[in-house]
Structures are given as structure tokens and as C-alpha cells.
Protein backbone atom coordinates (compact mmCIF):
# COMPACT_ATOMS: atom_id res chain seq x y z
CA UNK A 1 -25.55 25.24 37.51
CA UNK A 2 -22.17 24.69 35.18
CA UNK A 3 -24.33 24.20 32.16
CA UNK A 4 -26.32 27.47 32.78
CA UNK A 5 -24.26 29.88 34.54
CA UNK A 6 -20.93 28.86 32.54
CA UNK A 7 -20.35 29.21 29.36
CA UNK A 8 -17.39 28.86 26.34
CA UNK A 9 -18.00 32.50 25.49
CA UNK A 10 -16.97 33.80 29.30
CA UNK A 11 -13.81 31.71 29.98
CA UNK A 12 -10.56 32.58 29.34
CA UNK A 13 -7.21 31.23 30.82
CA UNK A 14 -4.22 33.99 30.62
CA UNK A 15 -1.05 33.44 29.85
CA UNK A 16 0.40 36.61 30.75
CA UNK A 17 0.24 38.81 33.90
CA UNK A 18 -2.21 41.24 34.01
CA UNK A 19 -3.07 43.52 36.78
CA UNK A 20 -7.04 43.09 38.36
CA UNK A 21 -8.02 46.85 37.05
CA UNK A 22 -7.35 45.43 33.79
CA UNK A 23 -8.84 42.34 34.08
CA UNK A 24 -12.00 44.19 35.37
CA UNK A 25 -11.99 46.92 32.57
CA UNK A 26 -11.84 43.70 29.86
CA UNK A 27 -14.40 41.51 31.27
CA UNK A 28 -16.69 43.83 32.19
CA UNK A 29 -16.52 45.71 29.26
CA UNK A 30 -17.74 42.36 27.34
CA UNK A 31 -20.27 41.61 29.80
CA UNK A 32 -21.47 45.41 28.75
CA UNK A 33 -21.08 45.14 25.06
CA UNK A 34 -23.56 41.84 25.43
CA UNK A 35 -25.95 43.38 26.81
CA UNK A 36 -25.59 40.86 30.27
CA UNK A 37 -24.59 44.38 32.15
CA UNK A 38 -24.73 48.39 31.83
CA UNK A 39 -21.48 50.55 32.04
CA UNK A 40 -22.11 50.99 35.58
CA UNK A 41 -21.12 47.37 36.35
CA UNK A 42 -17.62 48.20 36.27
CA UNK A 43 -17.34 50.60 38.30
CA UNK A 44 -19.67 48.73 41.25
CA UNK A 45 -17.43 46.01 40.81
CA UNK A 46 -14.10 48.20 41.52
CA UNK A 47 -15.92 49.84 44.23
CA UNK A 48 -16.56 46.73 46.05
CA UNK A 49 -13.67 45.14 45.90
CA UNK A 50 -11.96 48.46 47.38
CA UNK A 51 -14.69 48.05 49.88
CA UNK A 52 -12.80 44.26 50.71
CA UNK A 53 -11.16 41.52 48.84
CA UNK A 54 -13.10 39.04 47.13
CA UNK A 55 -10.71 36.86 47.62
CA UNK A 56 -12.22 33.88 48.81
CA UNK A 57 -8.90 31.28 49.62
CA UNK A 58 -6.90 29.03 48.17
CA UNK A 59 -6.38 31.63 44.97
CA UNK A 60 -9.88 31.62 44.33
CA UNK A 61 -11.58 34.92 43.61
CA UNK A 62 -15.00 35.95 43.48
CA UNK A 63 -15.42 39.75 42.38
CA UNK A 64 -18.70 40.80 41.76
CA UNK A 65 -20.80 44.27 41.70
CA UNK A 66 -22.56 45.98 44.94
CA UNK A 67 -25.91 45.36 43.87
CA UNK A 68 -27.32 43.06 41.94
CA UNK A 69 -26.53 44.84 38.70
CA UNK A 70 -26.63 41.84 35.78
CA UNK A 71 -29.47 41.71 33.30
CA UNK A 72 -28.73 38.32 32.93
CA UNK A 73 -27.00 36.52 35.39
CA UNK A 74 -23.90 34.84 34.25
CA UNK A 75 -20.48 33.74 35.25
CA UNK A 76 -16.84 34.94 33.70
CA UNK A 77 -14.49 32.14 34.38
CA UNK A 78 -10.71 33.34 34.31
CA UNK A 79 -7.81 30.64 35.26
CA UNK A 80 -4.65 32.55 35.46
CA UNK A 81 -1.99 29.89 36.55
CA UNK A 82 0.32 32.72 36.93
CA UNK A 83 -1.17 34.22 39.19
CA UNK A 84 -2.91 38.01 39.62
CA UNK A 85 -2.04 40.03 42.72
CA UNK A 86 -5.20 40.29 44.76
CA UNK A 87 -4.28 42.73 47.33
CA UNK A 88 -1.97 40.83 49.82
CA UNK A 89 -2.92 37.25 48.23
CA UNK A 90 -2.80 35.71 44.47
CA UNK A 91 -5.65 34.82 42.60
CA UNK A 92 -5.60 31.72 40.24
CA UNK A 93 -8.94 31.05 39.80
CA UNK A 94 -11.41 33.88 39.09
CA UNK A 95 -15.34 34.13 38.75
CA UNK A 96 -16.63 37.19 38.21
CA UNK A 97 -20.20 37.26 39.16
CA UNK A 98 -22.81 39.20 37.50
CA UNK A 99 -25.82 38.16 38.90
CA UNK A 100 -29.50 39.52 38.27
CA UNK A 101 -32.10 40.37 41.00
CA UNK A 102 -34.83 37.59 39.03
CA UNK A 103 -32.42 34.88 39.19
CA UNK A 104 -30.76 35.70 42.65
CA UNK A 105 -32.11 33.13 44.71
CA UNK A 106 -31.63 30.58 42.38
CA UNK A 107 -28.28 31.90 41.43
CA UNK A 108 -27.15 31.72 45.32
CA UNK A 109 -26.02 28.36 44.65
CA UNK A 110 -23.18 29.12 42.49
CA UNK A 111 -21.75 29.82 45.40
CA UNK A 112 -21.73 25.64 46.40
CA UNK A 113 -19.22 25.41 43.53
CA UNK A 114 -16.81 27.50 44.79
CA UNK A 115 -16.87 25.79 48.48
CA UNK A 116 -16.39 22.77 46.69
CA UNK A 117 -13.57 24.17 44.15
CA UNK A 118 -12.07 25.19 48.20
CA UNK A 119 -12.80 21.84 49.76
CA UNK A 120 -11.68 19.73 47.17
CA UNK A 121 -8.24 22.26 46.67
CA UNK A 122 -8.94 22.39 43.07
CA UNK A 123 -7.56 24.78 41.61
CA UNK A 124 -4.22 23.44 40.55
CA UNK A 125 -6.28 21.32 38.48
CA UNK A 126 -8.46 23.85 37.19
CA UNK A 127 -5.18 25.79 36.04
CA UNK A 128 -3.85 22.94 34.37
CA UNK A 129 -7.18 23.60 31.76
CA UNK A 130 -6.75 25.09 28.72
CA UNK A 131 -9.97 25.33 27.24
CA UNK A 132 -13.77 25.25 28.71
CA UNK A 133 -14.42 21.86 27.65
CA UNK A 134 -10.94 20.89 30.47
CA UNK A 135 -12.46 23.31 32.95
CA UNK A 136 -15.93 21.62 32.85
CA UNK A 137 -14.70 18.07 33.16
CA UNK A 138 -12.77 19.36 36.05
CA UNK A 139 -15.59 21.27 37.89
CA UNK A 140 -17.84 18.12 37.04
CA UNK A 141 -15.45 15.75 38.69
CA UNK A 142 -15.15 17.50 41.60
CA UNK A 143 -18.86 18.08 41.86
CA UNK A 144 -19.56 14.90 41.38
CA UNK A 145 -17.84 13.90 44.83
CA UNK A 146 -20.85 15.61 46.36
């Protein structure tokens, strides 16, 4: 799952604050200008997190559109070890899911990663990263545990 859902291309750690509109408008915008999503990706996604926080615990996020919107279904990977206001909680670790309706039932378990991110309260460690190549030896360790 890390070596085909995650990529260099769609990681980025910030080192300033930025506010989650932003963040949405920038990543989704590249997602668009690849060709993984249309222009009406962005505005799902900002609908649903209105709709409720994807805020999954521990400063993990997991924003992602209403439908299954992708073309392609891949995986933005943001580690903001600042910290981005996410409603009433922080988000540190961020995964914006686009996610296709061919690969959605194989794509479901992405979703295992995250639990295990949560279980294994990694994302100090995952914030410590500064590049993909940190964040996959991180993931892989704690994947490995299970």
C-alpha cells in the first residue's frame, strides 16, 4: 500500500502555518493539474469537511472528497509539525485521500495505516521526517509491528 498509494511527488512537510482552505486550494489544485482529479475535487473536499471533521485523533487528518471523485487513486501526505487548526483540534499529520471508484475496494485498506499511525502514536515521529524517504522508513517500521 506505501509503495503504491504514496509517493515523493505528493508529500510535503511545512514549515510554516498555513490555514486548511489553503492547504486544500494547493493540493488539490496539483492533484487537478495531474490529471489524478477534476476541478470539482476541491470543492467536494471543502464541502465534506464542513459536513464534519476529518479529523481522525491524535493530529491525524484524513480529508477527502464526498464521492469517490479521483481518476487515479492516490494519497497527498502533508506533516506539518506545527500544527494546522482543524476546527477545535490540530492536525500534524495529513492524508488527503483521493480515491477512485475502480480501485475503492482495494484502496479501503489505506485506511489500516492510519489505525496503525493511531495505535502506534506515531506521529511525533512522522513529524520529525523531512523528506519521503524519513516518512517511509517511519510508516514501514511501524507497519512492520503488525
Amino acid at each position: 500500500m506505501l509503495n503504491k498509494y504514496f509517493d515523493a511527488a505528493h508529500f510535503r512537510v511545512l514549515d510554516e502555518p498555513v490555514d486548511r482552505q489553503t492547504l486544500f486550494r494547493e493540493l488539490c489544485g496539483q492533484l487537478e493539474q495531474e490529471g489524478f482529479v477534476d476541478a470539482a475535487f476541491l470543492d467536494s473536499v471543502v464541502e465534506r469537511e464542513a459536513i464534519v471533521s476529518t479529523m481522525l485523533g491524535d493530529g491525524i487528518a484524513l480529508p477527502h472528497s464526498l464521492g469517490l471523485l479521483a481518476k487515479k487513486t492516490v494519497v497527498y501526505t502533508v506533516l506539518a509539525p506545527q500544527g494546522i487548526r482543524w476546527g477545535e483540534e490540530t492536525a500534524q499529520a495529513i492524508f488527503l485521500l483521493a480515491i477512485s471508484k475502480s480501485e475503492y475496494e482495494e484502496a479501503m485498506a489505506i485506511y489500516d495505516i492510519f489505525v496503525t499511525f493511531l495505535r502506534e502514536r506515531a506521529v511525533a515521529r512522522l513529524c520529525s521526517c523531512k523528506d519521503f524517504a524519513g516518512f517511509k522508513s517511519v510508516a514501514g517500521e511501524c507497519l512492520g509491528r503488525f
